[in-house]
PDB file of N, CA and C in Angstrom:
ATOM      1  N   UNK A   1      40.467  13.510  74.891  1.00  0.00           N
ATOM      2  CA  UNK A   1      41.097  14.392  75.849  1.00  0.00           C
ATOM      3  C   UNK A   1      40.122  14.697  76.981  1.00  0.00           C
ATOM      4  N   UNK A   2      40.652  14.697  77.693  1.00  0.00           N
ATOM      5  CA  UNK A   2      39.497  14.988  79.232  1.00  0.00           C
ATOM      6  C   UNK A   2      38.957  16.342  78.820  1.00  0.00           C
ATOM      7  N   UNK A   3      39.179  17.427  78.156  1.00  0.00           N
ATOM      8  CA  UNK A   3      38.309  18.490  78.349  1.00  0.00           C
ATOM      9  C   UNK A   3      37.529  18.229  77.076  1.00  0.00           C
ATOM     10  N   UNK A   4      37.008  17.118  76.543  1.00  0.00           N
ATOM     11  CA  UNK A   4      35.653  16.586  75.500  1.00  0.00           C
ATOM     12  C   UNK A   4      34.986  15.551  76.883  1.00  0.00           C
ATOM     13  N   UNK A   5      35.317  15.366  77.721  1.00  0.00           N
ATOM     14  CA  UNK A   5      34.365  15.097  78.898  1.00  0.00           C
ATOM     15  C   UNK A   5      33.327  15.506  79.692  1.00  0.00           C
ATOM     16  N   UNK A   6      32.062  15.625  80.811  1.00  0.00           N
ATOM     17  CA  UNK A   6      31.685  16.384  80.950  1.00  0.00           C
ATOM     18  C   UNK A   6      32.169  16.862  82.475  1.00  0.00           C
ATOM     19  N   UNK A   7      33.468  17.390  82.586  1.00  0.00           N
ATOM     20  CA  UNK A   7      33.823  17.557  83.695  1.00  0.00           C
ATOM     21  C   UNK A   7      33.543  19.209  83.488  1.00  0.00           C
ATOM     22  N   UNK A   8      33.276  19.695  84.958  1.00  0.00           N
ATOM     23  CA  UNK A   8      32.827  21.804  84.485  1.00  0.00           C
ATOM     24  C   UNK A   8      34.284  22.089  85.240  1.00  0.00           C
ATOM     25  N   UNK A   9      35.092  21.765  85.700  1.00  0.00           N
ATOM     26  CA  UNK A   9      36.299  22.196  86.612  1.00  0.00           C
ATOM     27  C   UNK A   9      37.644  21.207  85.915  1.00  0.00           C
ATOM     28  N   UNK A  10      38.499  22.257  84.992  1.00  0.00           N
ATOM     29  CA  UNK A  10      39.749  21.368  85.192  1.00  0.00           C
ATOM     30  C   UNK A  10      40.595  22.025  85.967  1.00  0.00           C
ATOM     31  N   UNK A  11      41.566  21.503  87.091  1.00  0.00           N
ATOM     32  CA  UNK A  11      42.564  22.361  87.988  1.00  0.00           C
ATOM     33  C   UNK A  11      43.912  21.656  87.572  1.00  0.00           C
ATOM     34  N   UNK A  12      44.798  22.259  87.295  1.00  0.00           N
ATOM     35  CA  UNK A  12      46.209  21.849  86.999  1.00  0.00           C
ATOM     36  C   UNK A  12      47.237  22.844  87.081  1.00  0.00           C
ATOM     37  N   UNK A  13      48.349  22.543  87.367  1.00  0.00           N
ATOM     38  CA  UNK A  13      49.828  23.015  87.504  1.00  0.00           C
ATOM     39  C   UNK A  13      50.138  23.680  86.829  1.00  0.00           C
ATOM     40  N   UNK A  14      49.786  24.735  86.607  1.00  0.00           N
ATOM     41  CA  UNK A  14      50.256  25.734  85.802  1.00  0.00           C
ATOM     42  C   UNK A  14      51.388  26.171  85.972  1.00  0.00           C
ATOM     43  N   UNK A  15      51.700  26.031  86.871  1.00  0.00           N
ATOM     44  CA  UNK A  15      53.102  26.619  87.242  1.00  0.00           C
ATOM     45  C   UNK A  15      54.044  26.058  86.410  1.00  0.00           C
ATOM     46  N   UNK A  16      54.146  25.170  85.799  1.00  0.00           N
ATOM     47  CA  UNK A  16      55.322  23.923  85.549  1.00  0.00           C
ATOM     48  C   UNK A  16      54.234  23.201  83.970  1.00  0.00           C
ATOM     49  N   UNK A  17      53.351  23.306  83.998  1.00  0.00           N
ATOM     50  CA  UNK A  17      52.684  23.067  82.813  1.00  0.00           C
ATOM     51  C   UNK A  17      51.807  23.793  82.114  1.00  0.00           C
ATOM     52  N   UNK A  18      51.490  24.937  82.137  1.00  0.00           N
ATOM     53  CA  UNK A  18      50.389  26.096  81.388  1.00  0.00           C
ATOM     54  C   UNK A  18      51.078  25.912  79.567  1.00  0.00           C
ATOM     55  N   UNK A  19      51.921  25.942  79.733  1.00  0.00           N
ATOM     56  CA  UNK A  19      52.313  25.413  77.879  1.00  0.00           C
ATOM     57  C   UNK A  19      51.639  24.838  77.622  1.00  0.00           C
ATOM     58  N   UNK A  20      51.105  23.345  78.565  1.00  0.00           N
ATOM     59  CA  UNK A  20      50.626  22.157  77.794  1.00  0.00           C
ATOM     60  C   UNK A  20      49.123  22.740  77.140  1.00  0.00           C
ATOM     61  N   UNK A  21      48.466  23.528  77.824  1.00  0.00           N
ATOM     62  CA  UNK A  21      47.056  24.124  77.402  1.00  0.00           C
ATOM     63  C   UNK A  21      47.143  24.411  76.367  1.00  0.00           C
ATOM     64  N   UNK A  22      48.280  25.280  75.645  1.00  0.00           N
ATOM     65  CA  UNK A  22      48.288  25.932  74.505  1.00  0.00           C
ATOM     66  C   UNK A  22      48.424  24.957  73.251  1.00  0.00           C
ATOM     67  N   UNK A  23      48.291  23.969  73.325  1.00  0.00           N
ATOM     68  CA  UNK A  23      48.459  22.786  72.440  1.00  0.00           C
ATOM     69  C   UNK A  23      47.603  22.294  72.421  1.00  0.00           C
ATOM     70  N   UNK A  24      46.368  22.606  72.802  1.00  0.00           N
ATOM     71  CA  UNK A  24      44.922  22.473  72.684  1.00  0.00           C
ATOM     72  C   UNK A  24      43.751  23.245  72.697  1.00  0.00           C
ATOM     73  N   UNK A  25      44.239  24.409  71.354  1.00  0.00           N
ATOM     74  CA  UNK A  25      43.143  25.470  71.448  1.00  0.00           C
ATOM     75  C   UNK A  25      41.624  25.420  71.317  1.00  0.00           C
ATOM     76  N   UNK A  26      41.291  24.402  70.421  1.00  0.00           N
ATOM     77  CA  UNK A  26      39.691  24.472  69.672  1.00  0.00           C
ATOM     78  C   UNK A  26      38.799  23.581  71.434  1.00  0.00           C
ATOM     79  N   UNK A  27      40.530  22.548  71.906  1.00  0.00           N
ATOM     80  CA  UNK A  27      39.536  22.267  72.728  1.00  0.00           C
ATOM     81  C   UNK A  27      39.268  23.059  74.222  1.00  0.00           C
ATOM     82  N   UNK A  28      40.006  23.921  74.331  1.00  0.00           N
ATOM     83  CA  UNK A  28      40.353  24.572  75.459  1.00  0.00           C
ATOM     84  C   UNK A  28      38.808  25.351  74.772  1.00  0.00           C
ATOM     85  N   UNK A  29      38.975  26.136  74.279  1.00  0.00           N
ATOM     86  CA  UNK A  29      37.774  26.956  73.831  1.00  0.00           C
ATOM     87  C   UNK A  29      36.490  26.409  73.537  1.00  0.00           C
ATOM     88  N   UNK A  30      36.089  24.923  73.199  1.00  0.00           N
ATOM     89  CA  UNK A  30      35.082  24.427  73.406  1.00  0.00           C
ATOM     90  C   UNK A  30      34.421  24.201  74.770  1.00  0.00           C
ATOM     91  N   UNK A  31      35.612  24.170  75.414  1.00  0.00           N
ATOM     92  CA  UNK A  31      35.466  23.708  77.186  1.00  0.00           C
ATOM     93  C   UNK A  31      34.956  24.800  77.784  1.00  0.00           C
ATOM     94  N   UNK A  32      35.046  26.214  77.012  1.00  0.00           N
ATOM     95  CA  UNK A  32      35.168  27.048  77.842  1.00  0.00           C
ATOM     96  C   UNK A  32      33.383  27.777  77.079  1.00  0.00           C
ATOM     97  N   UNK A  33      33.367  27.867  76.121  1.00  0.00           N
ATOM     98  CA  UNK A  33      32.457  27.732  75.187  1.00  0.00           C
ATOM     99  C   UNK A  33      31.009  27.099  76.275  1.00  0.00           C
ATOM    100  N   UNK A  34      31.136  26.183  76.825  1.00  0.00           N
ATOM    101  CA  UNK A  34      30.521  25.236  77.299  1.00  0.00           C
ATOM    102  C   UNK A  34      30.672  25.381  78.885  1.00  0.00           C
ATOM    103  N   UNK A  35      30.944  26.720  79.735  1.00  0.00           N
ATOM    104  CA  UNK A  35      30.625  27.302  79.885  1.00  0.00           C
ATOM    105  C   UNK A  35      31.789  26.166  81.758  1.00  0.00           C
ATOM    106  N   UNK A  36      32.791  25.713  80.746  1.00  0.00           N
ATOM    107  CA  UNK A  36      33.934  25.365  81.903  1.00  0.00           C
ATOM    108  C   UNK A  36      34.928  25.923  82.778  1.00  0.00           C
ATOM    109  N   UNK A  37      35.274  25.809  83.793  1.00  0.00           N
ATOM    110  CA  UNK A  37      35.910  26.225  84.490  1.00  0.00           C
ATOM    111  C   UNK A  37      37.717  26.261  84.465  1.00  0.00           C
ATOM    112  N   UNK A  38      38.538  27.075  84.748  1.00  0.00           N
ATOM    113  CA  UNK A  38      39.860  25.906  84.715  1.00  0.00           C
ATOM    114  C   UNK A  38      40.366  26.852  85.785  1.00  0.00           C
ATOM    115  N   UNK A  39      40.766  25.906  86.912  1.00  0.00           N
ATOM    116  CA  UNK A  39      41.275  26.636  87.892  1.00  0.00           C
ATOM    117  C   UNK A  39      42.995  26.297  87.548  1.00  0.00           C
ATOM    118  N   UNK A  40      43.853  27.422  87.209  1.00  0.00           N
ATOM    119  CA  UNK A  40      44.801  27.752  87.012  1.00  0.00           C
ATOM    120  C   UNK A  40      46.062  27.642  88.588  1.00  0.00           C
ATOM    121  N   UNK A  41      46.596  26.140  89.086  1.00  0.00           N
ATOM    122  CA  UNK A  41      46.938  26.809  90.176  1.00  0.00           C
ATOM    123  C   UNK A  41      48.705  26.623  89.402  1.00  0.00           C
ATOM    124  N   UNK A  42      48.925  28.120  90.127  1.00  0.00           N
ATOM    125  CA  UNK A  42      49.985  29.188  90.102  1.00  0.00           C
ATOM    126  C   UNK A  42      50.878  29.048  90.937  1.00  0.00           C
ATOM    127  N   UNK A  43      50.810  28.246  92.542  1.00  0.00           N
ATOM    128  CA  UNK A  43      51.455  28.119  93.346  1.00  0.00           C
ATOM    129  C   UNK A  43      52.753  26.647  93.135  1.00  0.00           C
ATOM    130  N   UNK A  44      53.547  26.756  92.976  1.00  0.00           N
ATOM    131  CA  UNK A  44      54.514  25.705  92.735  1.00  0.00           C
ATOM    132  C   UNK A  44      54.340  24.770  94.147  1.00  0.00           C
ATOM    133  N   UNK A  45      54.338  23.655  93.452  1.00  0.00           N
ATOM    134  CA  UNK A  45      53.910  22.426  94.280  1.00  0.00           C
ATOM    135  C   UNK A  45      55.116  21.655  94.686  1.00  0.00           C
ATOM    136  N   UNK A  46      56.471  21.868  94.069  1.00  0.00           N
ATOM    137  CA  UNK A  46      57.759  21.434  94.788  1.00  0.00           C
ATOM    138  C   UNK A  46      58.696  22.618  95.648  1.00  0.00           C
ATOM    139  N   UNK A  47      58.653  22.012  96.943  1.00  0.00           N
ATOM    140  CA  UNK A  47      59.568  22.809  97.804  1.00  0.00           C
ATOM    141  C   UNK A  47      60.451  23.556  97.061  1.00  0.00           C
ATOM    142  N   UNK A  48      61.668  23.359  96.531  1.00  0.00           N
ATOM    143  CA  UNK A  48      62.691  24.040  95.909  1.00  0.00           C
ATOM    144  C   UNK A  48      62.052  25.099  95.294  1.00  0.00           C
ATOM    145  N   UNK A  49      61.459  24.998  94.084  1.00  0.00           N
ATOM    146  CA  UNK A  49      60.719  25.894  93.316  1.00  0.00           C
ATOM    147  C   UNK A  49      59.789  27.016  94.255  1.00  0.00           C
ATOM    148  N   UNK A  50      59.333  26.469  95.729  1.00  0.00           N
ATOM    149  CA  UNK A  50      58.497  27.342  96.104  1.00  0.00           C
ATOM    150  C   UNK A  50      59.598  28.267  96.920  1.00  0.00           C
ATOM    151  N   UNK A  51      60.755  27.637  97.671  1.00  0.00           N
ATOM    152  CA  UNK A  51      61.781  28.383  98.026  1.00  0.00           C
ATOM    153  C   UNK A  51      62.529  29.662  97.064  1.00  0.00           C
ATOM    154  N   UNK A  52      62.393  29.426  95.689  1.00  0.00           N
ATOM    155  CA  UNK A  52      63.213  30.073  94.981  1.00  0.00           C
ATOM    156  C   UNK A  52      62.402  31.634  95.097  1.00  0.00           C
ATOM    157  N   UNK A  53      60.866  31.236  94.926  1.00  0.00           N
ATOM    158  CA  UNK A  53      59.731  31.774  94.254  1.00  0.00           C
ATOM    159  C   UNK A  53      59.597  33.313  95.645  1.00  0.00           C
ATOM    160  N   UNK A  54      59.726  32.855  96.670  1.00  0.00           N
ATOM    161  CA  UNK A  54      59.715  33.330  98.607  1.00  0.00           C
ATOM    162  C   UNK A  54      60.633  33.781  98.591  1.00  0.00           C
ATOM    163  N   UNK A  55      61.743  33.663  98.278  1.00  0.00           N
ATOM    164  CA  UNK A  55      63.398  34.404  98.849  1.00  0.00           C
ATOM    165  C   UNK A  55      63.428  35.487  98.340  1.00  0.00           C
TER     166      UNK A  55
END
């Protein structure tokens, strides 16, 4: 899994995928353990969704 890599920054879609994290606790917490970053972006990345999100 990419977070047993030595990347210090993972950034992903949370908006539409933050579930998927939770299906990887020991490694989410090793990553973090290890003193990783995870930039959480929150902002919806498809028009529609960002329209719904604004109105």
């Amino acid at each position: 899994m990419l977070l047993s890599t030595k990347i210090d920054i993972l950034s992903f879609d949370a908006y539409n995928y933050a579930q998927s994290l939770s299906l990887y606790p020991s490694e989410v917490k090793s990553f973090l353990d290890r003193k990783g970053n995870i930039a959480w972006g929150i902002v919806p990345n498809d028009e529609l969704l960002l329209a719904k999100e604004t109105a």
